[in-house]
Protein backbone atom coordinates (compact mmCIF):
# COMPACT_ATOMS: atom_id res chain seq x y z
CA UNK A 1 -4.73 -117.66 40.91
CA UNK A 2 -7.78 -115.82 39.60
CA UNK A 3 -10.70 -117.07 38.21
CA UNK A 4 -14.32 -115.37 37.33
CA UNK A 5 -17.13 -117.93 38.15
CA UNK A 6 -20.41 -118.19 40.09
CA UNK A 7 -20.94 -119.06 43.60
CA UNK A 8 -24.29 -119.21 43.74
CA UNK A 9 -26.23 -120.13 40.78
CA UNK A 10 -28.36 -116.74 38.84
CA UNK A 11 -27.96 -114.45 36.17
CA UNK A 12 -24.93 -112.87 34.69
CA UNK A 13 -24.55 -110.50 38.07
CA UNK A 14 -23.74 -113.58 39.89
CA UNK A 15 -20.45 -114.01 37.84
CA UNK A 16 -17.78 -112.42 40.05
CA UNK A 17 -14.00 -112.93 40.87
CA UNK A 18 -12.46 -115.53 43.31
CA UNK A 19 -9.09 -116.95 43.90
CA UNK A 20 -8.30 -120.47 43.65
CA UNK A 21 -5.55 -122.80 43.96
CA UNK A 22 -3.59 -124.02 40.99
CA UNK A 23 -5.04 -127.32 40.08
CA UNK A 24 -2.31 -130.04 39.65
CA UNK A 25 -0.42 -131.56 36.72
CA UNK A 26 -0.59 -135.14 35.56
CA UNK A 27 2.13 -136.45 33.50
CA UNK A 28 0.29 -136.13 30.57
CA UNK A 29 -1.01 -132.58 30.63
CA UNK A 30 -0.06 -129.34 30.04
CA UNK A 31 0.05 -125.67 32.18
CA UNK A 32 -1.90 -122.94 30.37
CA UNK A 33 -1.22 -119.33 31.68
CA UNK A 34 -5.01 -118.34 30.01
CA UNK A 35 -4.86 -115.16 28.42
CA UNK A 36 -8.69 -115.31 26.49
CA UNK A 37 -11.38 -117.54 27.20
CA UNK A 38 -14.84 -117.65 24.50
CA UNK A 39 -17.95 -116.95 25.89
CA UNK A 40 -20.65 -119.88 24.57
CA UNK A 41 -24.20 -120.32 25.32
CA UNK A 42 -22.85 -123.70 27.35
CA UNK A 43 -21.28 -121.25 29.93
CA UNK A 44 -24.25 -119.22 30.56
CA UNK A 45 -26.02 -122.99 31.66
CA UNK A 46 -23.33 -123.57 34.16
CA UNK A 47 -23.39 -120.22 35.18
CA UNK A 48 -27.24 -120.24 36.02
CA UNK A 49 -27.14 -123.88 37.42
CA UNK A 50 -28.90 -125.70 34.69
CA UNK A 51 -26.49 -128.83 34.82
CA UNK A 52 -26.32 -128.48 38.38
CA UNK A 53 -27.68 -129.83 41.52
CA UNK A 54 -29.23 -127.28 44.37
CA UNK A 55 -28.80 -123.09 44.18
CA UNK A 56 -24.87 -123.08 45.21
CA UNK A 57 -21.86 -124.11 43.99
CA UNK A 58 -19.85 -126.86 44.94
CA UNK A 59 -15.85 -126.57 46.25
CA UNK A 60 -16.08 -122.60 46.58
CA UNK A 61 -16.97 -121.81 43.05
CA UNK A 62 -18.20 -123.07 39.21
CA UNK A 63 -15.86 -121.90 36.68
CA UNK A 64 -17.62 -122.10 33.31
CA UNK A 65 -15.95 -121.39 29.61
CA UNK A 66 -14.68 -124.30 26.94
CA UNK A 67 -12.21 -122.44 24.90
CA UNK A 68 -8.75 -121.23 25.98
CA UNK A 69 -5.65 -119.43 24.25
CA UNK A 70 -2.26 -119.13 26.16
CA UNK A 71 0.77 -120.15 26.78
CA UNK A 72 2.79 -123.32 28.19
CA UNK A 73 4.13 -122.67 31.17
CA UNK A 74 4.89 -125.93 32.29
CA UNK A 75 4.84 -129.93 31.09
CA UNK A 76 3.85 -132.82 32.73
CA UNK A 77 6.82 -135.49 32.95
CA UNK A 78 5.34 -137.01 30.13
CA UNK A 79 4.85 -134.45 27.44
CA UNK A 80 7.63 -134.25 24.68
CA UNK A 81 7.60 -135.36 21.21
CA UNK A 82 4.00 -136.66 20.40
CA UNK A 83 2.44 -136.64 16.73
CA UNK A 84 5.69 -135.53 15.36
CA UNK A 85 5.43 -132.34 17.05
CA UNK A 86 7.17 -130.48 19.94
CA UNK A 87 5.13 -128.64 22.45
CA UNK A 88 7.57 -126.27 24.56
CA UNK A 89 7.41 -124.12 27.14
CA UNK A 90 6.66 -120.44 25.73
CA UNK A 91 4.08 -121.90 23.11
CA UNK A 92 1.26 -119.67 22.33
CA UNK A 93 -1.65 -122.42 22.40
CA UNK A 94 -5.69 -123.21 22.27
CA UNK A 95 -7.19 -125.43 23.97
CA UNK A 96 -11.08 -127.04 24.95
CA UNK A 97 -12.26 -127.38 28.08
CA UNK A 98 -14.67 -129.66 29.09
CA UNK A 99 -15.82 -127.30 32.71
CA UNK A 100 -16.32 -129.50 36.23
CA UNK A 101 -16.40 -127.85 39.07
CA UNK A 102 -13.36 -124.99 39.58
CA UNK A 103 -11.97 -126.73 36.02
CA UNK A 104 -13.55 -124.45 33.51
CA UNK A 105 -11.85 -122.03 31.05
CA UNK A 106 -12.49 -118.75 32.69
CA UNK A 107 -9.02 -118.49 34.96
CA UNK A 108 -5.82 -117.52 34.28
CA UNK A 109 -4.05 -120.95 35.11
CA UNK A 110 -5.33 -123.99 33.58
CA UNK A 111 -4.07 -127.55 33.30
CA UNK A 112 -5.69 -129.57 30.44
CA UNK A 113 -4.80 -133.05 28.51
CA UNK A 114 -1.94 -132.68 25.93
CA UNK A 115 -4.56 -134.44 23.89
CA UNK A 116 -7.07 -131.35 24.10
CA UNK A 117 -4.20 -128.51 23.05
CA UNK A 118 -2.75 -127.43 19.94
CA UNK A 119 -0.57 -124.48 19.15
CA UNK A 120 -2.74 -121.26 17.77
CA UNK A 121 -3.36 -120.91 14.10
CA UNK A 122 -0.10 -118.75 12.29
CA UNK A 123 -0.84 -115.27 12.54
CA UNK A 124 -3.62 -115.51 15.02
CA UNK A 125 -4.09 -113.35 17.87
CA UNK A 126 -4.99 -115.39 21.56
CA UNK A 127 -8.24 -113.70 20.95
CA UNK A 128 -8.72 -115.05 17.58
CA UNK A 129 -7.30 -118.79 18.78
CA UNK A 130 -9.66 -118.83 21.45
CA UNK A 131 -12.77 -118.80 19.53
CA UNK A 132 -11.68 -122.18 17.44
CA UNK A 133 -11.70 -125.36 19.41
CA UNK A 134 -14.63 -125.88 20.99
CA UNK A 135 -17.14 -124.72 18.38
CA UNK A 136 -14.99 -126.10 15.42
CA UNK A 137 -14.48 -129.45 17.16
CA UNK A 138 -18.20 -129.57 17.50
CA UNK A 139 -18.54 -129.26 13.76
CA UNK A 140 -15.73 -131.23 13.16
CA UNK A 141 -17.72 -133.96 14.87
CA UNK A 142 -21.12 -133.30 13.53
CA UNK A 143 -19.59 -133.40 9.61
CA UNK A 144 -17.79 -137.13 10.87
CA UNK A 145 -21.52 -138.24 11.97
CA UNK A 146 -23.27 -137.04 8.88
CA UNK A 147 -20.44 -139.81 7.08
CA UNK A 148 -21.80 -137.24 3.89
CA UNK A 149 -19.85 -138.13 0.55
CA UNK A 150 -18.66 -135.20 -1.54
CA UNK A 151 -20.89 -133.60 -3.96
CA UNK A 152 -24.01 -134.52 -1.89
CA UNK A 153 -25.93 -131.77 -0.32
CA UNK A 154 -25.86 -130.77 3.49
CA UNK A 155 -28.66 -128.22 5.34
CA UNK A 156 -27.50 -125.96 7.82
CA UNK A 157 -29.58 -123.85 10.44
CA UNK A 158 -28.10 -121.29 12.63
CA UNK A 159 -25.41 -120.69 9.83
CA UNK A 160 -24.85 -117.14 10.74
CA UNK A 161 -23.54 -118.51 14.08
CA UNK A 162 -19.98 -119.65 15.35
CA UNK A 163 -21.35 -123.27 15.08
CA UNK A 164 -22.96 -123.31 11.72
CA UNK A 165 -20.33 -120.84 10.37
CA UNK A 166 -17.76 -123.20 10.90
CA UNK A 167 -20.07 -126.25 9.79
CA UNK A 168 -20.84 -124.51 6.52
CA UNK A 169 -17.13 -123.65 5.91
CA UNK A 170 -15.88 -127.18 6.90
CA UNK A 171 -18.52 -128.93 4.47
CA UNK A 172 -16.89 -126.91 1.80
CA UNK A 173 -12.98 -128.20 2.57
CA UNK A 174 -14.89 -131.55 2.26
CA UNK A 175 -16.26 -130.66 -0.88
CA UNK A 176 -19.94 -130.73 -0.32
CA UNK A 177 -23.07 -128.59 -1.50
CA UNK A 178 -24.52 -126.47 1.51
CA UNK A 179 -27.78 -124.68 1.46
CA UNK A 180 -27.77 -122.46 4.51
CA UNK A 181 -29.86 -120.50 6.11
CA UNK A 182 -29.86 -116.47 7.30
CA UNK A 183 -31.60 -113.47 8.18
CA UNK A 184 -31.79 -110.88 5.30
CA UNK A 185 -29.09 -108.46 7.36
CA UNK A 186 -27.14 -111.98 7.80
CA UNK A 187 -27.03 -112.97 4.08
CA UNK A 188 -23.95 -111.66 2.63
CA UNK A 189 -21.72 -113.13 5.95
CA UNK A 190 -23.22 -116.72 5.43
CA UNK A 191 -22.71 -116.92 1.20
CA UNK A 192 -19.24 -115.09 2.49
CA UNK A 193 -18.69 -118.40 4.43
CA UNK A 194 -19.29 -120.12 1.02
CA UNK A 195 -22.93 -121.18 1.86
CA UNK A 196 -23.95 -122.19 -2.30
CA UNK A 197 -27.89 -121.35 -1.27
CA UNK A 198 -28.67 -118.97 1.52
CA UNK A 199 -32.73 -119.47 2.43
CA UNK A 200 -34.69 -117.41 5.20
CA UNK A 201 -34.39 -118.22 8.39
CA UNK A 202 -36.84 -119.27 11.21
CA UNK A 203 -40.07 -122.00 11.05
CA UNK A 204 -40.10 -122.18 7.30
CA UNK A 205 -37.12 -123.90 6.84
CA UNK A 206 -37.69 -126.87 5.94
CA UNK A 207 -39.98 -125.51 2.85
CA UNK A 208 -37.85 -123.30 1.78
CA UNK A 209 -34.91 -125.73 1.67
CA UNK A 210 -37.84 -128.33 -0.48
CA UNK A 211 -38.11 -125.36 -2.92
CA UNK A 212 -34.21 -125.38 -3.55
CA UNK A 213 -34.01 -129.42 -3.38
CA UNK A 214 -37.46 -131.01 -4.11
CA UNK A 215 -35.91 -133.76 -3.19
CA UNK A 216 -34.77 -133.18 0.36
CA UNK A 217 -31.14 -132.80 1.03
CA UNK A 218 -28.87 -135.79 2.09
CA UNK A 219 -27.95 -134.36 5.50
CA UNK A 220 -28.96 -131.49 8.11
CA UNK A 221 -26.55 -129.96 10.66
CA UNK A 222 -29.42 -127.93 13.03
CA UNK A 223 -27.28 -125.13 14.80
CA UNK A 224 -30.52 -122.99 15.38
CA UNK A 225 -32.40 -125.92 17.44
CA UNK A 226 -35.46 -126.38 15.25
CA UNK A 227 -35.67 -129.74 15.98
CA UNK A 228 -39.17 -131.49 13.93
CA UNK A 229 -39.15 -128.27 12.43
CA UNK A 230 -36.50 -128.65 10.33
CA UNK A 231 -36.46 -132.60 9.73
CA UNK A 232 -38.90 -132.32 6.54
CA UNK A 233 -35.68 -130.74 4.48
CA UNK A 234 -34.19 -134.02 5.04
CA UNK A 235 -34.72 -136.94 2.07
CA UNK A 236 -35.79 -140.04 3.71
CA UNK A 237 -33.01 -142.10 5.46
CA UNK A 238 -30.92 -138.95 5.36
CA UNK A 239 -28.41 -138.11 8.29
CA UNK A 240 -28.95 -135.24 10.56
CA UNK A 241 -26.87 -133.95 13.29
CA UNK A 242 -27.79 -132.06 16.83
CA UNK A 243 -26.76 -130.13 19.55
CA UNK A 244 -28.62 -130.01 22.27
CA UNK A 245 -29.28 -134.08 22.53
CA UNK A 246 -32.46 -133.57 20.17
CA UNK A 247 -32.68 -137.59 19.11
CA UNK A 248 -35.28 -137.08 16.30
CA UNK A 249 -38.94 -137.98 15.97
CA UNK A 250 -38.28 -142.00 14.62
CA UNK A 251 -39.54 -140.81 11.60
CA UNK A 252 -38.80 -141.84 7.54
CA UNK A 253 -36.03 -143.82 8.07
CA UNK A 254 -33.66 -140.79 9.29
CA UNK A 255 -30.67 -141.10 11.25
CA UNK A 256 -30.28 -138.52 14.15
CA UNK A 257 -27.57 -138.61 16.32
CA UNK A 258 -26.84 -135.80 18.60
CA UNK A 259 -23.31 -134.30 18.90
CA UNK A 260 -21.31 -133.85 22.01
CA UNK A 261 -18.26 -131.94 21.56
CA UNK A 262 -17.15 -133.83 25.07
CA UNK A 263 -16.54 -137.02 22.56
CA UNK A 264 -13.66 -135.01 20.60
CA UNK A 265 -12.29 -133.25 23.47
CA UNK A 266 -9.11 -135.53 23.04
CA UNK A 267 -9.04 -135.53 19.55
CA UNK A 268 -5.34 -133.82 19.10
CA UNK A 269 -5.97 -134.69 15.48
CA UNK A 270 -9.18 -132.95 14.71
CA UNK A 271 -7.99 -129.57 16.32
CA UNK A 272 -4.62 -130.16 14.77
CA UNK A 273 -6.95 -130.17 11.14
CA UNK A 274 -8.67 -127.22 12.39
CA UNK A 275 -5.67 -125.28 12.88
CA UNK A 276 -4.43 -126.18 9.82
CA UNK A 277 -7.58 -124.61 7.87
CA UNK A 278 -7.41 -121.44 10.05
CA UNK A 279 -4.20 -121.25 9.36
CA UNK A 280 -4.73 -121.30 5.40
CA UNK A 281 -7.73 -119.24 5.55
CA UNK A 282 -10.40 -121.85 5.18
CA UNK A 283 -11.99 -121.11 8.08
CA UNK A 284 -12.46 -117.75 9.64
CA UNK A 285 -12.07 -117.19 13.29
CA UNK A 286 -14.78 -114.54 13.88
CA UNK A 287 -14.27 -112.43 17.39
CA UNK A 288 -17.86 -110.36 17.81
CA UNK A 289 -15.55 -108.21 21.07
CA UNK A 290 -13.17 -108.69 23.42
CA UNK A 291 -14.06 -107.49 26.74
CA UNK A 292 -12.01 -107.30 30.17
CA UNK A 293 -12.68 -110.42 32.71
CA UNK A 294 -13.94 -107.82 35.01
CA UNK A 295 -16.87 -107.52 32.68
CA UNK A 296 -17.62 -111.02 32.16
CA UNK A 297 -21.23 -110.27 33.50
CA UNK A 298 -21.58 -108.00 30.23
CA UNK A 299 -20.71 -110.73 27.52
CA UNK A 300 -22.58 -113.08 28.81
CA UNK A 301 -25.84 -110.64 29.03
CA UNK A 302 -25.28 -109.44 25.11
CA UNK A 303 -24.69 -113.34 24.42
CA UNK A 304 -28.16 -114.43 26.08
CA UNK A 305 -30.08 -110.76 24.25
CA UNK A 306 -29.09 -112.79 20.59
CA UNK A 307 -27.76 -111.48 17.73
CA UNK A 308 -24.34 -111.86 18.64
CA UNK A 309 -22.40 -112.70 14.85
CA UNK A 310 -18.79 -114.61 16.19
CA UNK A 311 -17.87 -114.98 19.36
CA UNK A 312 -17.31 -112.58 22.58
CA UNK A 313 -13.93 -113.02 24.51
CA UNK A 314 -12.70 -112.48 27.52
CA UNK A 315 -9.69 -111.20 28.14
CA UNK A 316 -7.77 -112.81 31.37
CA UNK A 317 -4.53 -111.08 30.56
């Protein structure tokens, strides 16, 4: 089978085609003939070695990539009627991938937990799908750590991206008050999202959120990375969420806990949710391009330049 992934560790040239073996299937898993994979900031670390040991790859070839769309080509012995829902061969489905090794989303046969697949929002294209599960399970998780009741007020940074996009729209289903933030040329896509304040992005954050809500606001979800930048928006004991593994600098009683999408990679339930909302229109599934596999180098240098608004897709088809 085909795959695009690094052998040695370096920039985007280093991405290149090689051909791997099928990797097995457990009783509990599912076959995924891969027909789009999402391009994510995570892939461009395992891509340039940053979570790895030494300047090569180990067994041939690091596959990076988290999000999948396809179809089922084949069940583990296992695999029937789970959750009151049938998952057949011929399914269009989506699916996160947490990438070790050869196991990453960028090849065009895939075996994955039934746990971490769910079929593709109705109407969606495999483009589309694939841009959904590992960014909205992220801030599916970051919302459930923020415990936030409705009507209280959660911060967003980095709203304009697939992250905070789907943290600002999910806060909304859940019926809270978000004040997010945006470049001027970003502001009308983030109060599209249903951001209820839209403040400028960048250092000044955290004042310009105070401005809005002298107060502070009750939680933070920090998309954008701003770390002790961005804590000040926060009341004190307030909740804050991070990617990254920023833990917070111990101060005014806040409660920082860093998200891990890893920790909801077998929550069937949570993408289930998520396709639900997609499915209704309550969350957008934003596609930036789609590009061929071939050019894989490409997406991932316009992903690392910025300004990328949704998400770049590969097409393994």
């Amino acid at each position: 089978m085909r795959a695009i992934g690094v052998i040695e560790y370096g920039g985007p040239e280093a991405l290149r085609e090689v051909e791997l073996e099928q990797e097995p299937l457990g009783p509990d898993e599912v076959r995924i003939a891969v027909t789009h994979a999402a391009v994510n900031p995570t892939d461009t670390l395992v891509r340039n070695g940053a979570r790895a040991e030494g300047d090569r790859a180990p067994d041939v070839a690091d596959v990076p990539g988290m999000d999948v769309a396809g179809r089922v080509v084949e069940l583990g012995a296992d695999v029937g009627e789970r959750d009151g829902e049938w998952l057949s061969v011929g399914d269009p489905v989506m699916g996160i991938v947490v990438p070790s090794g050869q196991h990453g989303a960028y090849r065009t046969d895939l075996v994955l937990p039934f746990d971490s697949v769910a079929h593709v929002p109705d109407g969606a294209s495999g483009a589309s799908a694939s841009t959904l599960p590992m960014n909205g399970l992220t801030a599916w998780l970051a919302l459930d750590h923020l415990g936030l009741e409705p009507g209280q007020t959660l911060a967003v940074t980095g709203a304009a991206g697939a992250f905070g996009g789907y943290v600002v729209q999910l806060a909304k289903v859940r019926g809270l008050r978000v004040v997010a933030d945006a470049a001027e040329t970003d502001r009308d896509l983030v109060t599209g999202l249903g951001a209820d304040v839209v403040v400028e992005r960048g250092d000044g954050f955290a004042d310009a959120v105070l401005r809005e809500v002298p107060d502070g606001v009750d939680g933070l979800a920090d998309g954008a990375l701003l770390g002790e930048k961005a804590l000040p928006a926060v009341r004190d004991g307030g909740a804050v969420a991070t990617v990254r593994g920023y833990e917070g600098d111990g101060s005014r009683g806040l409660r920082v806990t860093p998200v891990w999408v890893r920790d909801a990679a077998r929550r069937r339930d949570a993408l289930e949710e998520l396709r639900v909302l997609a499915s209704d229109g309550r969350i957008t599934l934003r596609v930036a391009d789609v590009l061929p596999a071939a050019r894989a180098a490409e997406a991932h240098r316009r992903l690392e330049a910025g300004g990328v608004r949704g998400r770049l897709v590969l097409d393994l088809s």
